[in-house]
C-alpha atoms as a PDB file:
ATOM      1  CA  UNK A   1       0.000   0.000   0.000  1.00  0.00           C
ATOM      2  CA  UNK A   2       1.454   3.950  -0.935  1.00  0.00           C
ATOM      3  CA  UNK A   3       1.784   6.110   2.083  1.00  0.00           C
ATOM      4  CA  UNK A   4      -0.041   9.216   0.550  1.00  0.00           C
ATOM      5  CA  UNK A   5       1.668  11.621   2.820  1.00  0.00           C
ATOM      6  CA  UNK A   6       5.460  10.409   1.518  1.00  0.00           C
ATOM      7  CA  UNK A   7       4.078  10.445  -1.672  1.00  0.00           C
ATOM      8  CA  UNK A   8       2.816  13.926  -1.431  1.00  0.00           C
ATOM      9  CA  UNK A   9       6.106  14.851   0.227  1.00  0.00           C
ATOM     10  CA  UNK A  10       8.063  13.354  -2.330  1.00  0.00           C
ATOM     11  CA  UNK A  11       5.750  15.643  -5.137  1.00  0.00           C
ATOM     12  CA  UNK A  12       6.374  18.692  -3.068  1.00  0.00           C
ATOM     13  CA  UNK A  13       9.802  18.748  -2.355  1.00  0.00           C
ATOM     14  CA  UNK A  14      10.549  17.972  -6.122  1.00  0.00           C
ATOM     15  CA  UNK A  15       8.093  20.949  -6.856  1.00  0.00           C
ATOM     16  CA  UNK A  16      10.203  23.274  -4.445  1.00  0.00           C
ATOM     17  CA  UNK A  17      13.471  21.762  -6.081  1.00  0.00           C
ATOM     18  CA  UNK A  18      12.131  23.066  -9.265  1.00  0.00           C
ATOM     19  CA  UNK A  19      10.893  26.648  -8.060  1.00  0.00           C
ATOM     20  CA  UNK A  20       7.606  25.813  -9.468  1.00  0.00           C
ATOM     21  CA  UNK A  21       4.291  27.044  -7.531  1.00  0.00           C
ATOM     22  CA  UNK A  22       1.279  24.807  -7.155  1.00  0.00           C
ATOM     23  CA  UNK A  23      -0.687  26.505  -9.889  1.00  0.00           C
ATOM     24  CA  UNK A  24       3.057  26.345 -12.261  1.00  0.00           C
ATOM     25  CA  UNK A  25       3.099  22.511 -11.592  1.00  0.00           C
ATOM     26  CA  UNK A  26      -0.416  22.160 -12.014  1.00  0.00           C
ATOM     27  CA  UNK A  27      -0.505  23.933 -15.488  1.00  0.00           C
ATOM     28  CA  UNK A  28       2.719  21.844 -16.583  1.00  0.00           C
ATOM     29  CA  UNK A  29       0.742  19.018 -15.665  1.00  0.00           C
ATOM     30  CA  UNK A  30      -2.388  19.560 -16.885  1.00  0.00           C
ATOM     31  CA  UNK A  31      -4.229  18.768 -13.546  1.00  0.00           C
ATOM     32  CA  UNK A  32      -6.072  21.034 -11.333  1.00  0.00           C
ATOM     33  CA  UNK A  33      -4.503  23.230  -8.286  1.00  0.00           C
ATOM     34  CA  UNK A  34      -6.855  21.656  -5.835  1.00  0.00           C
ATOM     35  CA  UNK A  35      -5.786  18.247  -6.918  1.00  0.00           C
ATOM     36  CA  UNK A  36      -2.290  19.086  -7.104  1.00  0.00           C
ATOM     37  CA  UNK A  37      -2.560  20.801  -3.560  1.00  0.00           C
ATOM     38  CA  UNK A  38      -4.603  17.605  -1.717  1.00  0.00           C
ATOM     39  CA  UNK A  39      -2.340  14.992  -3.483  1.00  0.00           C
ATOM     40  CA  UNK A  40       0.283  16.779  -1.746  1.00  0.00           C
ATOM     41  CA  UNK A  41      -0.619  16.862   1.588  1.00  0.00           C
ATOM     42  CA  UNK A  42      -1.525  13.227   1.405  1.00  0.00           C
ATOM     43  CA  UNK A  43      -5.214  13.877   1.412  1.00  0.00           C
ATOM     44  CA  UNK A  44      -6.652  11.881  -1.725  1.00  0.00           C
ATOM     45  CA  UNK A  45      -5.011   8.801  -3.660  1.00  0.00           C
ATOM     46  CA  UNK A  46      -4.236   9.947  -7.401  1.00  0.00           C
ATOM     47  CA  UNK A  47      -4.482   7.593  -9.958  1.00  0.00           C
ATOM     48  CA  UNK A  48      -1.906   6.783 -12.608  1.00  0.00           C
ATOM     49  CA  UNK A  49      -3.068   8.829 -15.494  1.00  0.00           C
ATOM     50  CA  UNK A  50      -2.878  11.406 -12.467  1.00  0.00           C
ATOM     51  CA  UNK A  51       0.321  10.708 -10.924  1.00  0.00           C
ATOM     52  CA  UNK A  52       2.286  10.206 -14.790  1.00  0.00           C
ATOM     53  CA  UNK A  53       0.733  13.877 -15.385  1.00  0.00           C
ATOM     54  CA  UNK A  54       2.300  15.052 -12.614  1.00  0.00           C
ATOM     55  CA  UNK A  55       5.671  13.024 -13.086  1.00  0.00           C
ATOM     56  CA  UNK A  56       5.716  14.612 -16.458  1.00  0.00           C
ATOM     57  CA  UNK A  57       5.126  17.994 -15.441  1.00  0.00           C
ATOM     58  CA  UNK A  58       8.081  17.786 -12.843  1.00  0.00           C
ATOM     59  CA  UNK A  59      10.859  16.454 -15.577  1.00  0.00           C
ATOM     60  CA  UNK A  60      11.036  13.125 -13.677  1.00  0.00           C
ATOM     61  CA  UNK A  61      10.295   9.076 -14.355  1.00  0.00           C
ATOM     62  CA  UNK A  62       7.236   8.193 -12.406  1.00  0.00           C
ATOM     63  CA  UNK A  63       9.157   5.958 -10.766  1.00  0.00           C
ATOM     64  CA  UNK A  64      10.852   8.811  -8.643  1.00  0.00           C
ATOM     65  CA  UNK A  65       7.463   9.699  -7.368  1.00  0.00           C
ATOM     66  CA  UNK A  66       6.213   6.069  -6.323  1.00  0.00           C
ATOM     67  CA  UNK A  67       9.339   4.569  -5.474  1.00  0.00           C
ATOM     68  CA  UNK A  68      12.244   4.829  -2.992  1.00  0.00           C
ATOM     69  CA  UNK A  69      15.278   6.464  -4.402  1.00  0.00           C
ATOM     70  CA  UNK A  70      17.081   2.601  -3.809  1.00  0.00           C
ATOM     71  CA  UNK A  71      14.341   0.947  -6.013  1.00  0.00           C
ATOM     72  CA  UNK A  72      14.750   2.897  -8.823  1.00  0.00           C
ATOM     73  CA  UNK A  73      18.179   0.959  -9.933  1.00  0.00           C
ATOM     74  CA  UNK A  74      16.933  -2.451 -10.480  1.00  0.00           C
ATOM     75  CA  UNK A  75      13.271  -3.185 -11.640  1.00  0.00           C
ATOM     76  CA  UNK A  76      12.368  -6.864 -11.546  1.00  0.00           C
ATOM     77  CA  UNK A  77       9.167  -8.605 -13.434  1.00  0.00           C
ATOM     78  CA  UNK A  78       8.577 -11.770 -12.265  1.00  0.00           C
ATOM     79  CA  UNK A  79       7.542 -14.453 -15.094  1.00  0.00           C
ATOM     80  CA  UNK A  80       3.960 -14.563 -13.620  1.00  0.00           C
ATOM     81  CA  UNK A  81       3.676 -10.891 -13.915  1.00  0.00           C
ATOM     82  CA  UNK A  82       4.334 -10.255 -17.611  1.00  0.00           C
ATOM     83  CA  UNK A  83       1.545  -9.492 -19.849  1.00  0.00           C
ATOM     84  CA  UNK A  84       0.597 -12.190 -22.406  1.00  0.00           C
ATOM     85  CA  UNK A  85      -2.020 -10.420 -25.190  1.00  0.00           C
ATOM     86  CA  UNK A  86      -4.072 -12.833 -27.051  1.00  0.00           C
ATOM     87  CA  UNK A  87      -4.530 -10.635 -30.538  1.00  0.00           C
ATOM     88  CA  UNK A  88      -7.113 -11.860 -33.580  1.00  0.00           C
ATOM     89  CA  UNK A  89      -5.824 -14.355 -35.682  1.00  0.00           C
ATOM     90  CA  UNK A  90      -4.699 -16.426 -32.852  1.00  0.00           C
ATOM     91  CA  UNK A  91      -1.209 -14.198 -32.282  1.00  0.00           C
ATOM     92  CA  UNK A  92       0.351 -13.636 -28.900  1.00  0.00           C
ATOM     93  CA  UNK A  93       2.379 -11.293 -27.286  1.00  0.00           C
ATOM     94  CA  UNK A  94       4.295 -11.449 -23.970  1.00  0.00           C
ATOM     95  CA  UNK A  95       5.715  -8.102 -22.976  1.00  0.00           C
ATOM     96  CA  UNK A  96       9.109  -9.167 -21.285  1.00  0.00           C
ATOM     97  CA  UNK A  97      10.660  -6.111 -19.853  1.00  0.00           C
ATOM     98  CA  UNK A  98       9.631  -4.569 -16.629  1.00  0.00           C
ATOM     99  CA  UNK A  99       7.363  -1.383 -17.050  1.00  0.00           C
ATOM    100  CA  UNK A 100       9.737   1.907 -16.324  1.00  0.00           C
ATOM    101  CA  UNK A 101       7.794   4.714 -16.923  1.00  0.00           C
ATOM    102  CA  UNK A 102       9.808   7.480 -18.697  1.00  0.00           C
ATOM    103  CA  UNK A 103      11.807   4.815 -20.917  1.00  0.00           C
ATOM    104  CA  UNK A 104      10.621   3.755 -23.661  1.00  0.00           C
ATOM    105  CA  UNK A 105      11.761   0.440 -24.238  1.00  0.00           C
ATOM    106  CA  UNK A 106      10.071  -2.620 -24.821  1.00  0.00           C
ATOM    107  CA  UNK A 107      10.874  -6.352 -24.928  1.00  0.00           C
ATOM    108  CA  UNK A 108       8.636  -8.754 -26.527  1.00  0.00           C
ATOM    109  CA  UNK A 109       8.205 -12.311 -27.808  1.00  0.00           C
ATOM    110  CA  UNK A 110       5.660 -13.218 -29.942  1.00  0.00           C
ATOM    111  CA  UNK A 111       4.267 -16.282 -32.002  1.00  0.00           C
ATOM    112  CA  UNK A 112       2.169 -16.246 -34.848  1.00  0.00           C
ATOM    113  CA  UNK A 113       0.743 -19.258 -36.165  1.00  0.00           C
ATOM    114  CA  UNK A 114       1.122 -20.106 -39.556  1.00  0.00           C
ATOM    115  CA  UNK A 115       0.112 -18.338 -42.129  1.00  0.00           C
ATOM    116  CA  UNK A 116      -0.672 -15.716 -39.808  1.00  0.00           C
ATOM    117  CA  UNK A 117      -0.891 -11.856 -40.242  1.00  0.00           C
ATOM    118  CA  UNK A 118      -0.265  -9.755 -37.336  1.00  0.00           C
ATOM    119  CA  UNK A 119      -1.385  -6.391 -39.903  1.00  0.00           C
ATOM    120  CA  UNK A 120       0.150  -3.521 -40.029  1.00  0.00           C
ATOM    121  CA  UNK A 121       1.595  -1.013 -37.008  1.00  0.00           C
ATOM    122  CA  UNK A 122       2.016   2.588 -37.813  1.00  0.00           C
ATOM    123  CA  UNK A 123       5.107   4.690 -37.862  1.00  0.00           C
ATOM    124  CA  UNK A 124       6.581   5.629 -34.609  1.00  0.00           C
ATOM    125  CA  UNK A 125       7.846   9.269 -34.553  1.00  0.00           C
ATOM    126  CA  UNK A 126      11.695  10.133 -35.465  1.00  0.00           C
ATOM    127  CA  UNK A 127      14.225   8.287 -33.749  1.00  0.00           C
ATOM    128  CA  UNK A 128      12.417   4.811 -33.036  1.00  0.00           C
ATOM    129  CA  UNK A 129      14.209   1.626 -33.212  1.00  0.00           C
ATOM    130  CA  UNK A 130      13.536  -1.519 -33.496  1.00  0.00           C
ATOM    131  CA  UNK A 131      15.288  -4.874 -33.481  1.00  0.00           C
ATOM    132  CA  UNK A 132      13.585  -8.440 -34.461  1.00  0.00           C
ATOM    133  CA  UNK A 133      15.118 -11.443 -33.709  1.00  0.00           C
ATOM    134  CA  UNK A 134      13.586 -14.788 -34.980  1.00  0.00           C
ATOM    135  CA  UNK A 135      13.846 -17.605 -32.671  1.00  0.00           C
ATOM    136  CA  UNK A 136      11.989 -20.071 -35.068  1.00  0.00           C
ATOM    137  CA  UNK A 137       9.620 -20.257 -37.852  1.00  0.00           C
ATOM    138  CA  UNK A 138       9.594 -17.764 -41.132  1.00  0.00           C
ATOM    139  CA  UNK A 139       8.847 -14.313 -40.424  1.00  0.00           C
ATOM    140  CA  UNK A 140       7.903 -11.715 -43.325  1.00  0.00           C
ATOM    141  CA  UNK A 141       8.792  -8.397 -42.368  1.00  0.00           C
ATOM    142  CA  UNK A 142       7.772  -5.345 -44.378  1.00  0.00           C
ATOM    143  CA  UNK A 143       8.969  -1.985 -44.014  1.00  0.00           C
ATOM    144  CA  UNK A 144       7.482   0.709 -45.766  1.00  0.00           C
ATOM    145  CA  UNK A 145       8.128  -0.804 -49.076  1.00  0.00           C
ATOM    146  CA  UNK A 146      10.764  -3.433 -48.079  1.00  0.00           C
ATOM    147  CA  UNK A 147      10.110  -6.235 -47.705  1.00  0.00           C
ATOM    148  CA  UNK A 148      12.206  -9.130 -45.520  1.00  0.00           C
ATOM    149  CA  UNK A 149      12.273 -13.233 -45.053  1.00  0.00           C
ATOM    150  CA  UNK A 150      13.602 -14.012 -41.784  1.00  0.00           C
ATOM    151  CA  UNK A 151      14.508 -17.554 -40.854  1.00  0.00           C
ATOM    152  CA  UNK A 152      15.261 -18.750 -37.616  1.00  0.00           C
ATOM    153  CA  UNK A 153      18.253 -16.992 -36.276  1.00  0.00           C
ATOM    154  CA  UNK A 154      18.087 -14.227 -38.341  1.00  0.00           C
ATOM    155  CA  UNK A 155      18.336 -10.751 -36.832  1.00  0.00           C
ATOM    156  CA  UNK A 156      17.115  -7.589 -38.807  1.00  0.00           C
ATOM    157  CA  UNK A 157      17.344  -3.707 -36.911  1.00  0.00           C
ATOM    158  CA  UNK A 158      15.110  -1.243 -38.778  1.00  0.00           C
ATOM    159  CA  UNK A 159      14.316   2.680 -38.028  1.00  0.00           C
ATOM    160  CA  UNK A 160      10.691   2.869 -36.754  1.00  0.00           C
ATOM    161  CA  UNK A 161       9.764   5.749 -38.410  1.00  0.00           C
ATOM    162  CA  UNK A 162       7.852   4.318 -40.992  1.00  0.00           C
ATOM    163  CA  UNK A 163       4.785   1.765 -41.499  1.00  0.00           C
ATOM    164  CA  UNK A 164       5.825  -1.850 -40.812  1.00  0.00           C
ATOM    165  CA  UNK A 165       4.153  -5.143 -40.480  1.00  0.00           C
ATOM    166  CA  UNK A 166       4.636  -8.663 -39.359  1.00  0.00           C
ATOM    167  CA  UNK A 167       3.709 -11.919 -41.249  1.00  0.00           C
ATOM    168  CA  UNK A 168       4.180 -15.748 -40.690  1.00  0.00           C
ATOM    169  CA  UNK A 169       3.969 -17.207 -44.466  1.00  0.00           C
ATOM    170  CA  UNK A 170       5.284 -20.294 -42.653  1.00  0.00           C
ATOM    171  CA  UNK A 171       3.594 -23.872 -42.035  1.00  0.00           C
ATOM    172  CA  UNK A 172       4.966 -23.781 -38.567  1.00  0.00           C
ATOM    173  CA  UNK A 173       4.609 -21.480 -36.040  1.00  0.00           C
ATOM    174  CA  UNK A 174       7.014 -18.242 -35.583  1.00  0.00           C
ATOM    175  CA  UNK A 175       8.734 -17.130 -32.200  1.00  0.00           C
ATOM    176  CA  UNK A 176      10.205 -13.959 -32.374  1.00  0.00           C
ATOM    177  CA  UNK A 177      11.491 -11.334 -30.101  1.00  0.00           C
ATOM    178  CA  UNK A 178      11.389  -7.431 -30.744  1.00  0.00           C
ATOM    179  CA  UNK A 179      13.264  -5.209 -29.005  1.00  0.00           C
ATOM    180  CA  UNK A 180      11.521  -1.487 -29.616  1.00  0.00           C
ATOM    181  CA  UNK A 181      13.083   1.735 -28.569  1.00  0.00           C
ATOM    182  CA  UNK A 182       9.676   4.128 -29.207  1.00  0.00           C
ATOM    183  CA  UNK A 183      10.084   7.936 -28.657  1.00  0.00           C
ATOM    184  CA  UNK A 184       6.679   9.053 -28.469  1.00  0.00           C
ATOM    185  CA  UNK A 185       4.160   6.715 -25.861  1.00  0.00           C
ATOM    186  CA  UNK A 186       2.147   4.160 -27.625  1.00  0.00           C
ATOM    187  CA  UNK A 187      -1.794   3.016 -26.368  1.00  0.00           C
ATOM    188  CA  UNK A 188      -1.128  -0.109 -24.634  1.00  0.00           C
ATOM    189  CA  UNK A 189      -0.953  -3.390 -26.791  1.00  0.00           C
ATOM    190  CA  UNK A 190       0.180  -1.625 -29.844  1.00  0.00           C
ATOM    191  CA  UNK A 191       3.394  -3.313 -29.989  1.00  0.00           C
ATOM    192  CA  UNK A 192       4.099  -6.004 -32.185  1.00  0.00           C
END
């Protein structure tokens, strides 16, 4: 359970670190003064949306709002905890890496059956990256208007920027991993 009056403390004393007043922070944030004000004092329980607002507003990872300075360093997510997405077409994505918020990285397996098409994922903005590594099975990669066989073992890194999409044109099923450094936020289960 979060202590809401270290948590407020925590908010406050990066807000005074910062010179910003309540209604500064609040406008950075996009959240009102009186929620600003009672989250600080430890009187109401923000939510995420809330507390990533604020985060954002401050210059810091939410992570220095919700957690000791000491768990910051090392993030662990347990096997049980990782988020396995069952998508149409009888795809599946497990997102590997712990969730930091304020880095944008991602680690992800999936499998596609065969002859499965995952579609197509839009471009991230300038200065996205991603690598694909193919553990087994055929994967079809396009990018833009390339377009890749990977076999198992096969690595292929690939700027972001543009429209890509993932394909098994296989007759078995296709394990691969994708590591994705995304500069802008993505909705949740966007992510190949």
């Amino acid at each position: 359970m979060m202590d809401l009056v270290k948590l407020g403390g925590r908010i406050q004393a990066l807000r005074l670190d910062r010179d910003l007043t309540l209604q500064a922070l609040a406008a950075a944030a996009g959240v009102s003064v009186s929620m600003l004000s009672s989250v600080e004092r430890g009187q109401k329980a923000p939510t995420i949306v809330v507390l990533a607002r604020i985060a954002d507003g401050l210059g810091v990872p939410l992570t220095a709002l919700v957690a000791p300075a000491d768990d910051q360093r090392v993030v662990v997510r347990r096997a049980a905890d990782q988020d396995v997405v069952d998508e149409p077409g009888g795809w599946q994505r497990t997102i590997l890496t712990p969730v930091v918020p304020g880095v944008n990285f991602e680690w992800i397996r999936s499998t596609l059956p065969p002859g499965c098409d995952a579609g197509e994922f839009p471009a991230y903005a300038p200065g996205s990256h991603e690598f694909v590594s193919v553990h087994s099975g055929t994967l079809r990669l396009a990018v833009g208007e390339t377009v890749v066989d990977l076999a198992a073992g096969d690595s292929v890194y690939f700027a972001a920027d543009v429209l890509h999409a993932y394909a098994n044109p296989g007759t078995e099923p296709c394990v691969y991993y994708v590591a994705a450094l995304i500069m802008r936020s993505r909705a949740a289960g966007s992510l190949p």
